[in-house]
N, C-alpha and C. Protein backbone atom coordinates (compact mmCIF):
# COMPACT_ATOMS: atom_id res chain seq x y z
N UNK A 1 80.32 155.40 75.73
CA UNK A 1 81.37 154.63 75.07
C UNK A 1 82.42 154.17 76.09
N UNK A 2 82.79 155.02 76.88
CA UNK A 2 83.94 155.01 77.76
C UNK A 2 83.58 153.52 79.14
N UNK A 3 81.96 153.78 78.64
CA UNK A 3 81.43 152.85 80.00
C UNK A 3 81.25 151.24 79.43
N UNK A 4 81.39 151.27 78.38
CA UNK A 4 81.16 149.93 77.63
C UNK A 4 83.03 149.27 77.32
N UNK A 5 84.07 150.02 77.43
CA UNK A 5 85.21 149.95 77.14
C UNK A 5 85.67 149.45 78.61
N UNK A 6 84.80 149.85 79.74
CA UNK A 6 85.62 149.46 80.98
C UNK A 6 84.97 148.28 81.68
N UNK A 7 83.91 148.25 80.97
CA UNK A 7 82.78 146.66 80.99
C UNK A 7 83.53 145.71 80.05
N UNK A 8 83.65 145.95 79.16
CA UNK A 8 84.43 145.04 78.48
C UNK A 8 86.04 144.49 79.45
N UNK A 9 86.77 145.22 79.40
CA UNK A 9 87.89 145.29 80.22
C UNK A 9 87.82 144.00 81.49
N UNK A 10 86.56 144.86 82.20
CA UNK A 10 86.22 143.83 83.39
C UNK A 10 86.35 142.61 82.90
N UNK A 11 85.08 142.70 82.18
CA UNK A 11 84.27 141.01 81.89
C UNK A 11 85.62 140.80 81.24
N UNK A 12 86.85 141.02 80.29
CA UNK A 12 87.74 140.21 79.85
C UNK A 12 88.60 139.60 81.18
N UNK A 13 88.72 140.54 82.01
CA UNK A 13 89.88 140.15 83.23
C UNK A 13 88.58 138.85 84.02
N UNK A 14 87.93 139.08 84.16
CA UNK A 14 86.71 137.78 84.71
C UNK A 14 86.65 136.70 84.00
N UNK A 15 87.02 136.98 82.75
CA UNK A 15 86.80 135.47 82.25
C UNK A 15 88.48 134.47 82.06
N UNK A 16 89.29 135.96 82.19
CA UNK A 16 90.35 135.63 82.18
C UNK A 16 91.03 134.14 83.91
N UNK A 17 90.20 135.11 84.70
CA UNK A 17 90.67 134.27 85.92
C UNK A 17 89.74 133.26 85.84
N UNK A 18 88.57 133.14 85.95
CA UNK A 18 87.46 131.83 85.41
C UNK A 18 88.49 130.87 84.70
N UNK A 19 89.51 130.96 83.47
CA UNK A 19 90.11 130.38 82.95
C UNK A 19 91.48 129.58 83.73
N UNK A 20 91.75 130.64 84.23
CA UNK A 20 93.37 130.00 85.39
C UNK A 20 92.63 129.48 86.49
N UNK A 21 91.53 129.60 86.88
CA UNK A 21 91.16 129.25 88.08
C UNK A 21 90.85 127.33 87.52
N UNK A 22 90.06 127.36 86.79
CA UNK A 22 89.42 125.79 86.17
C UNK A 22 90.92 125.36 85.40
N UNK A 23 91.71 125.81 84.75
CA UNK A 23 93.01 125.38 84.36
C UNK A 23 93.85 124.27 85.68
N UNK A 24 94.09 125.53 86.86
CA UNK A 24 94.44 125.29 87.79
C UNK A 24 94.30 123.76 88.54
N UNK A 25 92.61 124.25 88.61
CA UNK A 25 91.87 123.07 89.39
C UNK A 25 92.26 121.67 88.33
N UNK A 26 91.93 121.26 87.21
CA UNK A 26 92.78 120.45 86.50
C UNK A 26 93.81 120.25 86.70
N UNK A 27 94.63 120.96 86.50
CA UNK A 27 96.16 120.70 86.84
C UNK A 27 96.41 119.72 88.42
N UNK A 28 96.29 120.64 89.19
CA UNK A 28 95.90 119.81 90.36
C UNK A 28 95.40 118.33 90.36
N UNK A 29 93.99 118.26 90.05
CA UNK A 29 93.19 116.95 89.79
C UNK A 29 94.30 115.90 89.06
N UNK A 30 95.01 116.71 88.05
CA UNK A 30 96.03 115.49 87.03
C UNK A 30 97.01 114.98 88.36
N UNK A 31 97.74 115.86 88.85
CA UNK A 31 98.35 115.50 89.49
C UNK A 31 98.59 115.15 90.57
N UNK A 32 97.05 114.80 91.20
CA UNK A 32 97.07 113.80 92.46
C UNK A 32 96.94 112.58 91.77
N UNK A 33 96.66 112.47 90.59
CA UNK A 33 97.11 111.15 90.05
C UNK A 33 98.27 110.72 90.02
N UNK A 34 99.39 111.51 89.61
CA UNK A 34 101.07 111.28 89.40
C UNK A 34 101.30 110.89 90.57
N UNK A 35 101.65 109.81 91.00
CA UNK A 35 102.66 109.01 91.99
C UNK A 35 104.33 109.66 92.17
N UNK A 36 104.25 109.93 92.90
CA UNK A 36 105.55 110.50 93.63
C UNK A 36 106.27 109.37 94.76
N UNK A 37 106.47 108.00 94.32
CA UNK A 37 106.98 106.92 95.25
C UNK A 37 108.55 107.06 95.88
N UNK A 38 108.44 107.57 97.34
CA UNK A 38 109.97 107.27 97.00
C UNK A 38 110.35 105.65 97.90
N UNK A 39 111.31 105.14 98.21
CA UNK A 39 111.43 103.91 99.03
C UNK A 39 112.04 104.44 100.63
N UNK A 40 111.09 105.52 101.23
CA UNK A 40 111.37 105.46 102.61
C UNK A 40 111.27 104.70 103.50
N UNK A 41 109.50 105.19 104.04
CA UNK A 41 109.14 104.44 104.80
C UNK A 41 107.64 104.11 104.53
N UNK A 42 107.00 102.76 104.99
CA UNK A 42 105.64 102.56 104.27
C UNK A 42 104.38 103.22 105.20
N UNK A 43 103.83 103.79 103.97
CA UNK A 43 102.41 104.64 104.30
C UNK A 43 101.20 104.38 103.53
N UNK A 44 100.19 104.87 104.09
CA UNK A 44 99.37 104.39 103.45
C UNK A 44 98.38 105.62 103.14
N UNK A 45 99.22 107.02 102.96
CA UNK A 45 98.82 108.42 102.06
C UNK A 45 100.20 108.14 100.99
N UNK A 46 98.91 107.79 99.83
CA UNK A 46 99.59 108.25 98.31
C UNK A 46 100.85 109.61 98.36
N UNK A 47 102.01 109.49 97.54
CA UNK A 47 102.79 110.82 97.26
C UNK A 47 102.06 111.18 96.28
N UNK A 48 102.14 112.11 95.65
CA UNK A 48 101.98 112.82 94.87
C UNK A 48 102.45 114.10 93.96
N UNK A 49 102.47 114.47 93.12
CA UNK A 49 102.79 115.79 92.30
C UNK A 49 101.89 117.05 93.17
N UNK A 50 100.53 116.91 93.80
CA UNK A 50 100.30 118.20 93.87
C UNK A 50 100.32 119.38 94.71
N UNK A 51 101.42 119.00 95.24
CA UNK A 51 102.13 120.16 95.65
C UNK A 51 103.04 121.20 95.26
N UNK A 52 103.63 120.40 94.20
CA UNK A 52 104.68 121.14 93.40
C UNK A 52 103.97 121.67 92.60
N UNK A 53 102.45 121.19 91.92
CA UNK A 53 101.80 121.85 91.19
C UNK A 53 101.05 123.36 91.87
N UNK A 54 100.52 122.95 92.81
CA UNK A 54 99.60 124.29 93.45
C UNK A 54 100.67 125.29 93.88
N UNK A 55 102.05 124.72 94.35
CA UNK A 55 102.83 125.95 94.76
C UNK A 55 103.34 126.38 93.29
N UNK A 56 103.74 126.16 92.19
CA UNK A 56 104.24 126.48 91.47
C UNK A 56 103.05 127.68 90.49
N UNK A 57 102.10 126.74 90.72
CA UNK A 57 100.36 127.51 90.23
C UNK A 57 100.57 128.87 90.74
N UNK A 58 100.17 128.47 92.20
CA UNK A 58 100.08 130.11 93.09
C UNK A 58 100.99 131.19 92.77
N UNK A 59 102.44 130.34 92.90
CA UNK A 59 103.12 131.50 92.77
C UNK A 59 103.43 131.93 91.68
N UNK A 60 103.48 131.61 90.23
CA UNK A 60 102.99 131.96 88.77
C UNK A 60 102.06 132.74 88.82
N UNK A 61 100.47 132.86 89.25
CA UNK A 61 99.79 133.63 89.02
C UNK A 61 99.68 134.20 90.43
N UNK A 62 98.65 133.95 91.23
CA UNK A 62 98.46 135.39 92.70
C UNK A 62 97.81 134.69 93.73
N UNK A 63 97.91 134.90 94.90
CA UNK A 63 97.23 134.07 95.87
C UNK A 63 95.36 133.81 95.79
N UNK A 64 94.95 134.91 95.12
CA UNK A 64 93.71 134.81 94.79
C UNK A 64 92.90 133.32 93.94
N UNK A 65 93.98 133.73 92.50
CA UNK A 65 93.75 132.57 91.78
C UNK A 65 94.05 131.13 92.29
N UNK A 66 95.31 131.11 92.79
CA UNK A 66 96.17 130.08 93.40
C UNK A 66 94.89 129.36 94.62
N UNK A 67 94.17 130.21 95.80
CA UNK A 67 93.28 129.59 96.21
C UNK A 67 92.43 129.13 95.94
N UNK A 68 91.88 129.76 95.12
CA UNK A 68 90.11 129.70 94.25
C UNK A 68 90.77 128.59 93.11
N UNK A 69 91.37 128.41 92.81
CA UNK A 69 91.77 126.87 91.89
C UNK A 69 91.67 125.74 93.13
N UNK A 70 92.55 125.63 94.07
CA UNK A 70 92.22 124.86 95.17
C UNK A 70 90.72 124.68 95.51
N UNK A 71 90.34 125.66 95.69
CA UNK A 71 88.67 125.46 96.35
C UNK A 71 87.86 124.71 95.59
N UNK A 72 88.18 125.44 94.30
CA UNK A 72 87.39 124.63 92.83
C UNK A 72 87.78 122.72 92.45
N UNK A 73 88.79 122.37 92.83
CA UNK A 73 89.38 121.02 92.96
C UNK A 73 89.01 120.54 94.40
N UNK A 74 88.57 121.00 95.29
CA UNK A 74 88.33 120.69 96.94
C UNK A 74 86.73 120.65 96.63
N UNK A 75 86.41 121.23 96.07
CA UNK A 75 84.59 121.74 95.68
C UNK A 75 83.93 119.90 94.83
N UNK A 76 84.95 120.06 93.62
CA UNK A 76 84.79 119.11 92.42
C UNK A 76 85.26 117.58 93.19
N UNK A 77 85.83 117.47 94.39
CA UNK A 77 86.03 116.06 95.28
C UNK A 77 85.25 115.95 96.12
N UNK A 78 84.66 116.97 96.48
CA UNK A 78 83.11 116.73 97.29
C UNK A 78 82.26 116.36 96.89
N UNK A 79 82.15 117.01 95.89
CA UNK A 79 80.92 116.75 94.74
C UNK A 79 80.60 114.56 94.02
N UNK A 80 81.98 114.47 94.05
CA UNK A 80 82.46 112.88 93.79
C UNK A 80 82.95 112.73 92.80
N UNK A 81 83.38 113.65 92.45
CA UNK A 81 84.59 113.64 90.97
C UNK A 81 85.68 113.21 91.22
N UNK A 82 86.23 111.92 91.18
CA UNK A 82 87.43 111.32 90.86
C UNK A 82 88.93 112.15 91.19
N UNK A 83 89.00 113.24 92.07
CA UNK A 83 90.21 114.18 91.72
C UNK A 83 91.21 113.82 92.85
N UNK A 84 90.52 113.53 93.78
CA UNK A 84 91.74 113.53 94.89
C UNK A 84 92.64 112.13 94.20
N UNK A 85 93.68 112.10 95.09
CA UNK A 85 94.40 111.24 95.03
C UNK A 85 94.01 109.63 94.75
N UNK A 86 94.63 109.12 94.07
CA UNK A 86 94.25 107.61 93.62
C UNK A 86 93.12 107.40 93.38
N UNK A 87 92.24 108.18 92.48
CA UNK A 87 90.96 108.45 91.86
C UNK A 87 89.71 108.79 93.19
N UNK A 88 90.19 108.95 94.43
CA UNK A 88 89.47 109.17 95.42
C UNK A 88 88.58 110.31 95.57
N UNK A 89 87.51 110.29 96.03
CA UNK A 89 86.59 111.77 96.35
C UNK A 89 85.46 111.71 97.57
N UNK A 90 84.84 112.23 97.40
CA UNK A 90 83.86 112.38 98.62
C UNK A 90 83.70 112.86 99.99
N UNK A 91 82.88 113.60 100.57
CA UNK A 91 83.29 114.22 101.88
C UNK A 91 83.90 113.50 102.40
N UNK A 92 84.24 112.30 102.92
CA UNK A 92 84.28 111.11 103.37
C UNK A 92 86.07 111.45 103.57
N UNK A 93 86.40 112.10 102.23
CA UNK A 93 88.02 111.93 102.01
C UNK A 93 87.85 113.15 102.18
N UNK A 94 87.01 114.40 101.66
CA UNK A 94 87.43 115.77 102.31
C UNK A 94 87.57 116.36 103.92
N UNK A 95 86.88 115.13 104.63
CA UNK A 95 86.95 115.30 106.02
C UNK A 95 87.68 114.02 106.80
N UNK A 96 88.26 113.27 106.02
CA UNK A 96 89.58 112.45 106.61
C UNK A 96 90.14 111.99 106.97
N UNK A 97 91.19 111.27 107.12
CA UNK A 97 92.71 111.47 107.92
C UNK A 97 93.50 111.99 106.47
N UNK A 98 93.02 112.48 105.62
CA UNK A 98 94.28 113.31 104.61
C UNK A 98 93.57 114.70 104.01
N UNK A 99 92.47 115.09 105.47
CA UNK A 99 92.27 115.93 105.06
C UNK A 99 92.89 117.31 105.13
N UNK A 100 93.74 117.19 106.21
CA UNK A 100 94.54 118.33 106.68
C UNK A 100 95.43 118.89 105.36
N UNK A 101 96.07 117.59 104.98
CA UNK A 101 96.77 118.11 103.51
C UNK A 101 95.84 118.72 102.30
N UNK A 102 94.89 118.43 102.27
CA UNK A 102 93.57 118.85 101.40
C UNK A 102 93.52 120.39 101.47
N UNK A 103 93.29 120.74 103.03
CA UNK A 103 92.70 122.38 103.78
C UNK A 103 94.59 122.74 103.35
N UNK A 104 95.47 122.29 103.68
CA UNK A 104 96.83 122.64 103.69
C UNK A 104 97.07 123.43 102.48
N UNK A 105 96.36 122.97 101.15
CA UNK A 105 96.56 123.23 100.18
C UNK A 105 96.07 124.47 100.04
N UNK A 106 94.97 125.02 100.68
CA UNK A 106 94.80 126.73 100.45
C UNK A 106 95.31 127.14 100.97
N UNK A 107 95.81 127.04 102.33
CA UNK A 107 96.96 127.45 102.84
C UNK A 107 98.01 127.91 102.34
N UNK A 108 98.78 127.25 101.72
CA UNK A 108 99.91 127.08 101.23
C UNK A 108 99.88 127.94 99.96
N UNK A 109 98.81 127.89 98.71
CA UNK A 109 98.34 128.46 98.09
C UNK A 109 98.42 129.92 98.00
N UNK A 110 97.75 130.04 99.10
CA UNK A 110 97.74 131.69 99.75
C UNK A 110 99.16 132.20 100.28
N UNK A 111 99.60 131.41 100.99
CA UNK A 111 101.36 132.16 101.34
C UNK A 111 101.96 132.02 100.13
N UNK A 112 102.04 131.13 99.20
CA UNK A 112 103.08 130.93 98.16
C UNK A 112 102.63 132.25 96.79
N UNK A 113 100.82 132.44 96.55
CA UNK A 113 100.55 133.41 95.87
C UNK A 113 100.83 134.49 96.52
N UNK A 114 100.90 135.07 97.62
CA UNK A 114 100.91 136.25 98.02
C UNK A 114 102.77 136.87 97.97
N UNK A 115 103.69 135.44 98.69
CA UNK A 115 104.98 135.80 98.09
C UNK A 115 105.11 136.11 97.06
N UNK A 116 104.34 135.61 95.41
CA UNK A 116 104.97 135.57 94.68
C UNK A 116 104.50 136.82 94.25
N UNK A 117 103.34 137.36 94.82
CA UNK A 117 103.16 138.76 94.00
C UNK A 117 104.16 139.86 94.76
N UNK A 118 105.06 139.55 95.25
CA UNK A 118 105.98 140.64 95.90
C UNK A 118 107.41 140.90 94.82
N UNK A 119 107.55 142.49 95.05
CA UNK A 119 108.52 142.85 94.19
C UNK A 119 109.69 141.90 94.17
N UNK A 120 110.19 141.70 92.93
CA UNK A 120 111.47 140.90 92.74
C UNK A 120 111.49 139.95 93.44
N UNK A 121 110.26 139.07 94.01
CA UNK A 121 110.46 137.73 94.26
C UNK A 121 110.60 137.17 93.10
N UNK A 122 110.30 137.10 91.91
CA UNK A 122 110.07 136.08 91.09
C UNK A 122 111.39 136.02 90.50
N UNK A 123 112.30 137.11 90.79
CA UNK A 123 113.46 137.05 89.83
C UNK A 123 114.61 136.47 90.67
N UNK A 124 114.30 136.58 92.26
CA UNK A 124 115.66 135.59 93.05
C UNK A 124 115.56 134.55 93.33
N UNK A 125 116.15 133.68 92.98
CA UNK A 125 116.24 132.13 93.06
C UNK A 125 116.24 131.82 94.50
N UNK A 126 117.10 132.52 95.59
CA UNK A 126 116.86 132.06 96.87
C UNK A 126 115.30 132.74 97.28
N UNK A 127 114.70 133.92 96.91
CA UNK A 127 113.35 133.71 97.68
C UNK A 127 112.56 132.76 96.90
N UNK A 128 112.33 132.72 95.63
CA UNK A 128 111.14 131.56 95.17
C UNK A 128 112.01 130.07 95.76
N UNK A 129 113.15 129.75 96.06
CA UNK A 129 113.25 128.56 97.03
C UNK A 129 112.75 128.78 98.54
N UNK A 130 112.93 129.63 99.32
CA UNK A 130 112.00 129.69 100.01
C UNK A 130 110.85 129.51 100.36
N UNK A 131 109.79 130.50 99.21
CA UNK A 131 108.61 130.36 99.22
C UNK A 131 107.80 128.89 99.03
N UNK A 132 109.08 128.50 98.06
CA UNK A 132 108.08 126.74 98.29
C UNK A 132 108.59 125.81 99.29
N UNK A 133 109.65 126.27 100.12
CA UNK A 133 109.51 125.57 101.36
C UNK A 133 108.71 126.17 102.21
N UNK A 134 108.35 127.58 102.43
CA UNK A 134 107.64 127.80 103.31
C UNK A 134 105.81 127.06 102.87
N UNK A 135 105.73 127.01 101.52
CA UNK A 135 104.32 126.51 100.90
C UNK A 135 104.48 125.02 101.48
N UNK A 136 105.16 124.30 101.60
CA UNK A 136 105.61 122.84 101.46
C UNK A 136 105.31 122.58 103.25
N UNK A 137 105.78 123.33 103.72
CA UNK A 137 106.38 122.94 105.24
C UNK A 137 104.95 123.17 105.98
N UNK A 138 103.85 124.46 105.24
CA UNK A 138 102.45 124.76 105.72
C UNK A 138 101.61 123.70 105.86
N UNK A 139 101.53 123.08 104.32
CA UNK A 139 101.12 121.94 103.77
C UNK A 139 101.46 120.51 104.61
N UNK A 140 102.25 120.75 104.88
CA UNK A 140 102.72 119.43 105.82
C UNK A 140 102.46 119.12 107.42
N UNK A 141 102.74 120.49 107.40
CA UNK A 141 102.60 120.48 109.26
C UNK A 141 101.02 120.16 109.22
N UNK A 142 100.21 121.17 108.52
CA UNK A 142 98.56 121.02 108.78
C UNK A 142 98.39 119.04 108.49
N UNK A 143 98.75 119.16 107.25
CA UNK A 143 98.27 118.09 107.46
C UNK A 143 98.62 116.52 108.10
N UNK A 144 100.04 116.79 108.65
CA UNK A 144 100.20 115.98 109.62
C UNK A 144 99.77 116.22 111.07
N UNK A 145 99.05 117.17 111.66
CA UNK A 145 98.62 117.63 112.66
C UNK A 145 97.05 117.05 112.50
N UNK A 146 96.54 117.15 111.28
CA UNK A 146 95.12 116.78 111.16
C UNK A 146 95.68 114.70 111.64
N UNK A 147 96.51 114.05 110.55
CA UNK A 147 96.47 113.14 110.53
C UNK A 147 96.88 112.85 112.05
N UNK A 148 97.57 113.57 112.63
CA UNK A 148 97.77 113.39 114.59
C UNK A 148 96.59 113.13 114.77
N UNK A 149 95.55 113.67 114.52
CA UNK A 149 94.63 113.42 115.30
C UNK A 149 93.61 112.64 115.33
N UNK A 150 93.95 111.72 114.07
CA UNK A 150 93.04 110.79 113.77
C UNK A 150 93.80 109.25 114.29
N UNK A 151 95.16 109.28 114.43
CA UNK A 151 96.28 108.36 114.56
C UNK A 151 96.80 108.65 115.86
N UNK A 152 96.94 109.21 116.32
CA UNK A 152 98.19 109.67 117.32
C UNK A 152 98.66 110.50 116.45
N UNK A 153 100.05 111.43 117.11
CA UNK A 153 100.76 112.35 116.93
C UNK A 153 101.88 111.84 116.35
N UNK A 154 102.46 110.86 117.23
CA UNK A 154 103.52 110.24 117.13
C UNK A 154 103.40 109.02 115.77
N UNK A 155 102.08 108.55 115.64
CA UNK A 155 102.06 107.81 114.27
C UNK A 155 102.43 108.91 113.46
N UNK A 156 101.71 110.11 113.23
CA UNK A 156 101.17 111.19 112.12
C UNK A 156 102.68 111.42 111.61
N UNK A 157 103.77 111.53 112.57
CA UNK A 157 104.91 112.32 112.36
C UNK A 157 105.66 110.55 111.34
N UNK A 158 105.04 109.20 112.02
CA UNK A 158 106.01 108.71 111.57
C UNK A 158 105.43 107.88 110.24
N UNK A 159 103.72 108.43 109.97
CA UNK A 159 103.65 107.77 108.68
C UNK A 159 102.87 109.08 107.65
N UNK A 160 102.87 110.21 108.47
CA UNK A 160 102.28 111.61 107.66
C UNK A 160 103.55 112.44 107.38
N UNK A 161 104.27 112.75 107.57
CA UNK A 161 105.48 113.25 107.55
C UNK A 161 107.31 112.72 106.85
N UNK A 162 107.88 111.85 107.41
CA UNK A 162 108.43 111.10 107.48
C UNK A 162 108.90 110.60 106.42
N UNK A 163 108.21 109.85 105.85
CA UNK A 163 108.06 109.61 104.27
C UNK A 163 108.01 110.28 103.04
N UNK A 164 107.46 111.66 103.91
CA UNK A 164 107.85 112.61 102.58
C UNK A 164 108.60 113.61 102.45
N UNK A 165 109.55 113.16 103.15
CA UNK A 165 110.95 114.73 103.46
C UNK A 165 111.20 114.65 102.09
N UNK A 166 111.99 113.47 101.64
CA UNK A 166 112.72 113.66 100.40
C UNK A 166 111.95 114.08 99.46
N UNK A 167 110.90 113.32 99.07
CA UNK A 167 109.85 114.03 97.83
C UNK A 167 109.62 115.57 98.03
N UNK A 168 109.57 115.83 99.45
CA UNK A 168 109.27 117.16 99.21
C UNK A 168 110.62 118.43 99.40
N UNK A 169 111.74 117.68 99.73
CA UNK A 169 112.88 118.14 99.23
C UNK A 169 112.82 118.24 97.44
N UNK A 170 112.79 117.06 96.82
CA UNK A 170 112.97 117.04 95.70
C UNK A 170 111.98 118.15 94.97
N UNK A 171 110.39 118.29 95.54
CA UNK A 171 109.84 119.17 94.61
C UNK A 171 109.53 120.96 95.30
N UNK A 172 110.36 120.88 96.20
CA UNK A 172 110.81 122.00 96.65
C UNK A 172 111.68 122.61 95.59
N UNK A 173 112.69 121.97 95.17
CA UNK A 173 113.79 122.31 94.64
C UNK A 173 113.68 122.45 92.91
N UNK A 174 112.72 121.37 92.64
CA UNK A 174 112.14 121.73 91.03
C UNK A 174 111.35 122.42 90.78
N UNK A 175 110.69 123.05 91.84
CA UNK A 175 109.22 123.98 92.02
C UNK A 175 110.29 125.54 91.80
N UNK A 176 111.02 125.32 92.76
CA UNK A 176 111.95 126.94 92.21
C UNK A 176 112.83 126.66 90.93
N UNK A 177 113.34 125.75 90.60
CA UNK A 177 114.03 125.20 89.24
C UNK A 177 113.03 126.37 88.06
N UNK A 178 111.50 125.60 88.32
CA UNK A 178 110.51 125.45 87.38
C UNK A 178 110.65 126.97 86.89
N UNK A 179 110.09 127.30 88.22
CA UNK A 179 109.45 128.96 88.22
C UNK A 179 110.94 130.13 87.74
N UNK A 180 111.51 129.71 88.16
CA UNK A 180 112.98 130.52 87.70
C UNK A 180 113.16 130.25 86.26
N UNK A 181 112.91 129.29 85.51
CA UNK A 181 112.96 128.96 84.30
C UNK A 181 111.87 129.92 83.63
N UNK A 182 110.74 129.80 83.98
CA UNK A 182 109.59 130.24 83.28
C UNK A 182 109.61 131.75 83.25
């Protein structure tokens, strides 16, 4: 009896993350659709919502889930499912010049879930602002370092970077808004 009560248990916590994990990966997928325009400077990598989504994801649930939702949305754009940004997919876009922000995203994933499973992070407003700048700033550097290298360095910084201080000021700051609310 005792052995069927802790099988059960399992298989509920397994299907439980199966659920946040494919939730996740959706969430994501929606929101490389959402346009994040601001009037900086002109580029030709889409803004987007999903950063504020995957850091806010991760650090809500655990770096585990928070990655394995990424992988599952990185998996489902290989495959040629419509998810990346501006209905885009295919190895083609998983290997790049925006792929660095792509790989950035487990990255980031993983530092932002792993902060958030730490005692009384979730309850101070200055560390969950942190944590999504430190998620934000991961995310950025990789993938303006990838885009260095497809461009120059000096393009990467001035059309991978550059353009998205403020957006990612702005969802730095609603990403801890969010999570402090919730």
């Amino acid at each position: 009896m005792m052995k069927n009560m802790k099988s059960e248990v399992i298989n509920k916590a397994v299907y439980n993350d199966i659920f946040l994990i494919t939730l996740g990966a959706m969430f994501i997928s929606i929101s490389a659709q959402m346009p994040l325009s601001l009037p900086l400077l002109p580029t030709e990598i889409p803004g987007t919502w999903q950063t504020f989504v995957i850091l806010v994801f991760a650090f809500l649930t655990n770096r585990k889930i928070g990655i394995l939702a990424v992988f599952v949305y990185l998996f489902a754009g290989a495959l040629g499912l419509p998810v990346f940004a501006e209905s885009s997919s295919g190895v083609e876009v998983l290997f790049g010049k925006t792929s660095g922000y792509l790989f950035g995203f487990l990255v980031g994933a993983g530092i932002v879930g792993h902060l958030g499973e730490q005692e009384n992070w979730k309850e101070n407003f200055g560390k969950i602002l942190l944590t999504m700048f430190l998620g934000t700033a991961v995310i950025v550097l990789i993938g303006t370092l990838v885009l260095g290298f497809f461009i120059g360095f000096k393009n990467g910084i001035t059309y991978g970077l550059t353009p998205f201080l403020l957006g990612a000021v702005i969802k730095i700051i609603l990403g801890a808004i969010f999570v402090k609310v919730i």
